[in-house]
Protein backbone atom coordinates (compact mmCIF):
# COMPACT_ATOMS: atom_id res chain seq x y z
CA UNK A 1 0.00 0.00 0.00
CA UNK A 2 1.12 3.42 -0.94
CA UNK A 3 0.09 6.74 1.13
CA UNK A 4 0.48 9.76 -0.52
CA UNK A 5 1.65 12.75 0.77
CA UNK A 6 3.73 11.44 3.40
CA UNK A 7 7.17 12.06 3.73
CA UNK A 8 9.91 11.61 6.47
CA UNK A 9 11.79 14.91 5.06
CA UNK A 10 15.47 12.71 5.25
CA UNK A 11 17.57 12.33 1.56
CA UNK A 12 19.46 9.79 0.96
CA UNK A 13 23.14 10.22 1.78
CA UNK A 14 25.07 11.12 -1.76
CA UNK A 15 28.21 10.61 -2.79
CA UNK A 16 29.21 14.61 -2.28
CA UNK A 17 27.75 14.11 1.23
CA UNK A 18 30.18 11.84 2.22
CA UNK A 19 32.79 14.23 0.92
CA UNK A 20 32.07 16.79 3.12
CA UNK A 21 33.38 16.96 6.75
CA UNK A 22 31.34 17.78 9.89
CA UNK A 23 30.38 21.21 10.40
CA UNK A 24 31.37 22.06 6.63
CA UNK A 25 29.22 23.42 3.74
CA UNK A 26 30.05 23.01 0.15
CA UNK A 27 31.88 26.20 -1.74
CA UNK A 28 31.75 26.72 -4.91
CA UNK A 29 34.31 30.09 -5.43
CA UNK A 30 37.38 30.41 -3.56
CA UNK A 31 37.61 32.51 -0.73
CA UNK A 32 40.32 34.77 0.31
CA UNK A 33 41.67 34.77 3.96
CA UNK A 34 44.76 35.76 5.54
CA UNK A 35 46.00 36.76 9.14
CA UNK A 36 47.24 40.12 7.35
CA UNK A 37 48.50 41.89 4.35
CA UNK A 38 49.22 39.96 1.48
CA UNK A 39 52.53 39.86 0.55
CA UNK A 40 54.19 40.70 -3.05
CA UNK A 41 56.83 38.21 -3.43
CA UNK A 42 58.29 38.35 -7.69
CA UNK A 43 59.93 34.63 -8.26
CA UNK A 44 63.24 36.52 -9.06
CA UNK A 45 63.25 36.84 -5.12
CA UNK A 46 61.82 33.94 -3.85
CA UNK A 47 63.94 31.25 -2.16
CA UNK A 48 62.84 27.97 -0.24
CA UNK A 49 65.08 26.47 2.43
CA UNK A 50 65.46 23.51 3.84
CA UNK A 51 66.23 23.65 8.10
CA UNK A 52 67.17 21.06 10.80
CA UNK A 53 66.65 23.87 14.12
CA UNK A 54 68.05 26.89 13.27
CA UNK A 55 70.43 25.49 10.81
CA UNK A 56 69.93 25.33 6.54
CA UNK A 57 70.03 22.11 4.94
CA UNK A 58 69.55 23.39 1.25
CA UNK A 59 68.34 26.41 -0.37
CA UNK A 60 66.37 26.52 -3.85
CA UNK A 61 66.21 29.23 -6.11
CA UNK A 62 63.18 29.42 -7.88
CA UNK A 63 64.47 28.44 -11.31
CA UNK A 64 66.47 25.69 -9.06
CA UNK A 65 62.90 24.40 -7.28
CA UNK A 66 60.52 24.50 -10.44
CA UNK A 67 63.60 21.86 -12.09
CA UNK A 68 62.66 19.91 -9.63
CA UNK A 69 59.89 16.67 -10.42
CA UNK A 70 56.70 18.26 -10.78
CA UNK A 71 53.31 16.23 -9.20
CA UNK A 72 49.38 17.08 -9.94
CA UNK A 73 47.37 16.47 -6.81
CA UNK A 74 43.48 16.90 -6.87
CA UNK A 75 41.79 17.32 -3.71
CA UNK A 76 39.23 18.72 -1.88
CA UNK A 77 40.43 21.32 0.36
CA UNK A 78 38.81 22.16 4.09
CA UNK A 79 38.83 25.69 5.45
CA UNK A 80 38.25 26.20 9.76
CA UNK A 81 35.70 29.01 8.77
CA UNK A 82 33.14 25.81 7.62
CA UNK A 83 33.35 25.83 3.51
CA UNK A 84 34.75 23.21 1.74
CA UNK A 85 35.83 22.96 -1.94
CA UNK A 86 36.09 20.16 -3.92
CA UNK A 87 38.20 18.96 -6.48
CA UNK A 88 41.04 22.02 -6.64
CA UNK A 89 43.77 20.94 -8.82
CA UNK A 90 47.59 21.43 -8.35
CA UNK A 91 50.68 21.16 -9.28
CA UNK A 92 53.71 21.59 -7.88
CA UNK A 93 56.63 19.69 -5.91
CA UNK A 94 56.23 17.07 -3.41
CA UNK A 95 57.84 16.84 0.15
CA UNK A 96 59.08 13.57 -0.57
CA UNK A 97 60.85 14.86 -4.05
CA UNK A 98 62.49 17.96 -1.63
CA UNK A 99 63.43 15.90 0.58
CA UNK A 100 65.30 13.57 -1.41
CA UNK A 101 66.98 16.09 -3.94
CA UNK A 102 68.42 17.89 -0.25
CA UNK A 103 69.51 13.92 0.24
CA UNK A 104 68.16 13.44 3.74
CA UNK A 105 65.43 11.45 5.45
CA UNK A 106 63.13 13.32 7.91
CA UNK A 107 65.59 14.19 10.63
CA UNK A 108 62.64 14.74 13.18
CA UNK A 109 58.64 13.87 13.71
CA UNK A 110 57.82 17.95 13.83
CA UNK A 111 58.15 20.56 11.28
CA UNK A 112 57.05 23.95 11.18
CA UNK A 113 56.06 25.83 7.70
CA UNK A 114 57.79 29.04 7.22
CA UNK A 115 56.11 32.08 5.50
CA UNK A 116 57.35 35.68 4.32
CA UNK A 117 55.24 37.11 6.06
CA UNK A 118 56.50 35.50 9.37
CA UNK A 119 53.88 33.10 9.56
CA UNK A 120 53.81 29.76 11.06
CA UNK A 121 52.09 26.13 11.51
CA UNK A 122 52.87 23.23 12.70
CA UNK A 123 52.33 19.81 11.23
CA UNK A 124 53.60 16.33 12.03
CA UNK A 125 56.38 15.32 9.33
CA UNK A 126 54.53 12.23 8.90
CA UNK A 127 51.84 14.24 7.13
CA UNK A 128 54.30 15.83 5.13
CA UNK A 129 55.58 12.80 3.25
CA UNK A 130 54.78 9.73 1.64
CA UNK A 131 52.93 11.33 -0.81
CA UNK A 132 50.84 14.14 1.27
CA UNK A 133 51.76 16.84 0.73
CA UNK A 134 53.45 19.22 -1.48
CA UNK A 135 54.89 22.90 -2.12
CA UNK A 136 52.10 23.98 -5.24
CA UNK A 137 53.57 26.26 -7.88
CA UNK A 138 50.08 25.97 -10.14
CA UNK A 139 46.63 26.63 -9.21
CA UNK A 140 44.12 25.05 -11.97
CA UNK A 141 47.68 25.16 -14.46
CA UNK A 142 48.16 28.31 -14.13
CA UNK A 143 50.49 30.41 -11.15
CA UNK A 144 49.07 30.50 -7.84
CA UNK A 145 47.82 34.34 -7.42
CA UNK A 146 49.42 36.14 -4.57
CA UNK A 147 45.91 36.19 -2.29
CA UNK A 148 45.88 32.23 -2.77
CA UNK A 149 49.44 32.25 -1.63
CA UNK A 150 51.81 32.32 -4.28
CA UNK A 151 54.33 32.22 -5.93
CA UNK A 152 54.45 29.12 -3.73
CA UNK A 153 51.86 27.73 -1.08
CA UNK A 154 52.10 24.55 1.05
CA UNK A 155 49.32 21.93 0.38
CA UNK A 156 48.59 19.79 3.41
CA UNK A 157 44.79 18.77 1.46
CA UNK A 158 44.01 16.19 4.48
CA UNK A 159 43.62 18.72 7.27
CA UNK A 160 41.99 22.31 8.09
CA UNK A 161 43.79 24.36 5.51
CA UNK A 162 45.29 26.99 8.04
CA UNK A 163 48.04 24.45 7.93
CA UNK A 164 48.41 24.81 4.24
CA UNK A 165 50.75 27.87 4.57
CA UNK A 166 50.35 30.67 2.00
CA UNK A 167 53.82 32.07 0.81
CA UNK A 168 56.19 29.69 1.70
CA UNK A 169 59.71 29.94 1.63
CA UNK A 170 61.23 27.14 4.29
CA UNK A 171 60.21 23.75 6.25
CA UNK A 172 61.92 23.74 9.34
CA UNK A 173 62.26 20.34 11.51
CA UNK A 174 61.92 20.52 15.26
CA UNK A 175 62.79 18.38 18.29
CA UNK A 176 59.40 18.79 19.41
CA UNK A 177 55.79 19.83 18.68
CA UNK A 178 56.16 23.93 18.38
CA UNK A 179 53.05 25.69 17.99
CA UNK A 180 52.29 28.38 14.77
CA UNK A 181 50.58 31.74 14.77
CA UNK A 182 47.24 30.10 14.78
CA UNK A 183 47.51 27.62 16.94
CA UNK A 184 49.25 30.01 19.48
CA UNK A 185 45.83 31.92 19.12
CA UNK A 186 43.73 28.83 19.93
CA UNK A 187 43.16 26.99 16.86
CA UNK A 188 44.06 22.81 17.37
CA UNK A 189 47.67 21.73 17.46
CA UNK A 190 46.78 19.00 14.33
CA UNK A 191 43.94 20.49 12.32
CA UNK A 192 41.59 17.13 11.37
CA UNK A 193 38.65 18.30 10.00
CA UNK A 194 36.57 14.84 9.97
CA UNK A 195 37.09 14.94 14.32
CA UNK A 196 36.52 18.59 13.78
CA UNK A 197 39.67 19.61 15.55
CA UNK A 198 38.84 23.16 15.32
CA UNK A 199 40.13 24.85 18.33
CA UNK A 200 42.80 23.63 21.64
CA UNK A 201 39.70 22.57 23.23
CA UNK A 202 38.50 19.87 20.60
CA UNK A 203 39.36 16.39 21.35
């Protein structure tokens, strides 16, 4: 028997649902946010280096870093303000390719992302590597603006994308766990967005 006009107002799950983490609505622009001024770096002064503490491993020109392998990665990208956008496209080098044209393994389980602009995040090496994470060059193929972060931006796709620091110019390893500018300000040490880990006081 059918009865009409009844309804239990749920929808089926879909598959964009299940791309979407907790708390998150789907974006389709790009929005622009940054802890201050955007900077103006030209490539002709842009450098990326390399640190164990205080002290340089390797330093890239940026002629040196794009002949370097370049990777595409597709992925949908998760901002703490609650949007979410799928299916951004870069390219660009990966951690693992920096690493290993510096000729070093991970010396520690920390690292800290280093910005012009003095800005700073944390984020566990082991989300840098193995295929994680790179240092984009190219937005959609063509060069990452400078209010998206470029000439060069870190991609970190699999958490909050704070951590994904606009700007870059160095990965530093540390002995131990050292807090960025957010996270100094109260946003989560890690950054997952699927255990919405928000802000220091989310699990």
């Amino acid at each position: 028997m059918i009865t009409r006009g009844f309804s239990s107002g749920r929808k089926p799950p879909t598959d964009a649902d299940a791309r979407i983490p907790p708390g998150q609505y789907l974006e389709q622009g790009f929005p622009v946010l940054s802890a201050g001024p955007t900077p103006r770096v030209r490539t002709e002064d842009w450098s990326f280096t390399l640190k164990h503490g205080p002290r340089p491993i390797k330093t890239w020109n940026w002629t040196e870093f794009n002949a370097l392998p370049l990777a595409k990665m597709t992925r949908d990208i998760h901002c703490v303000t609650a949007w979410t956008k799928f299916d951004t496209a870069w390219q660009g080098v990966l951690v693992d390719d920096i690493l290993a044209d510096a000729g070093i393994e991970p010396p520690t389980a920390f690292t800290l992302a280093l910005s012009f602009d003095g800005y700073t995040t944390n984020v566990p090496t082991q989300d840098l590597t193995a295929g994680k994470a790179m240092v984009a060059l190219l937005y959609e193929g063509k060069p990452i603006t400078p209010d998206h972060g470029g000439p060069a931006r870190l991609l970190v796709p699999h958490l909050y994308f704070w951590k994904s620091a606009k700007w870059l110019n160095g990965l530093q390893f540390t002995e131990r766990d050292e807090p960025g500018f957010w996270e100094l300000r109260g946003y989560h040490i890690y950054g997952d967005p699927w255990r919405e880990q928000r802000y220091t006081s989310d699990p």
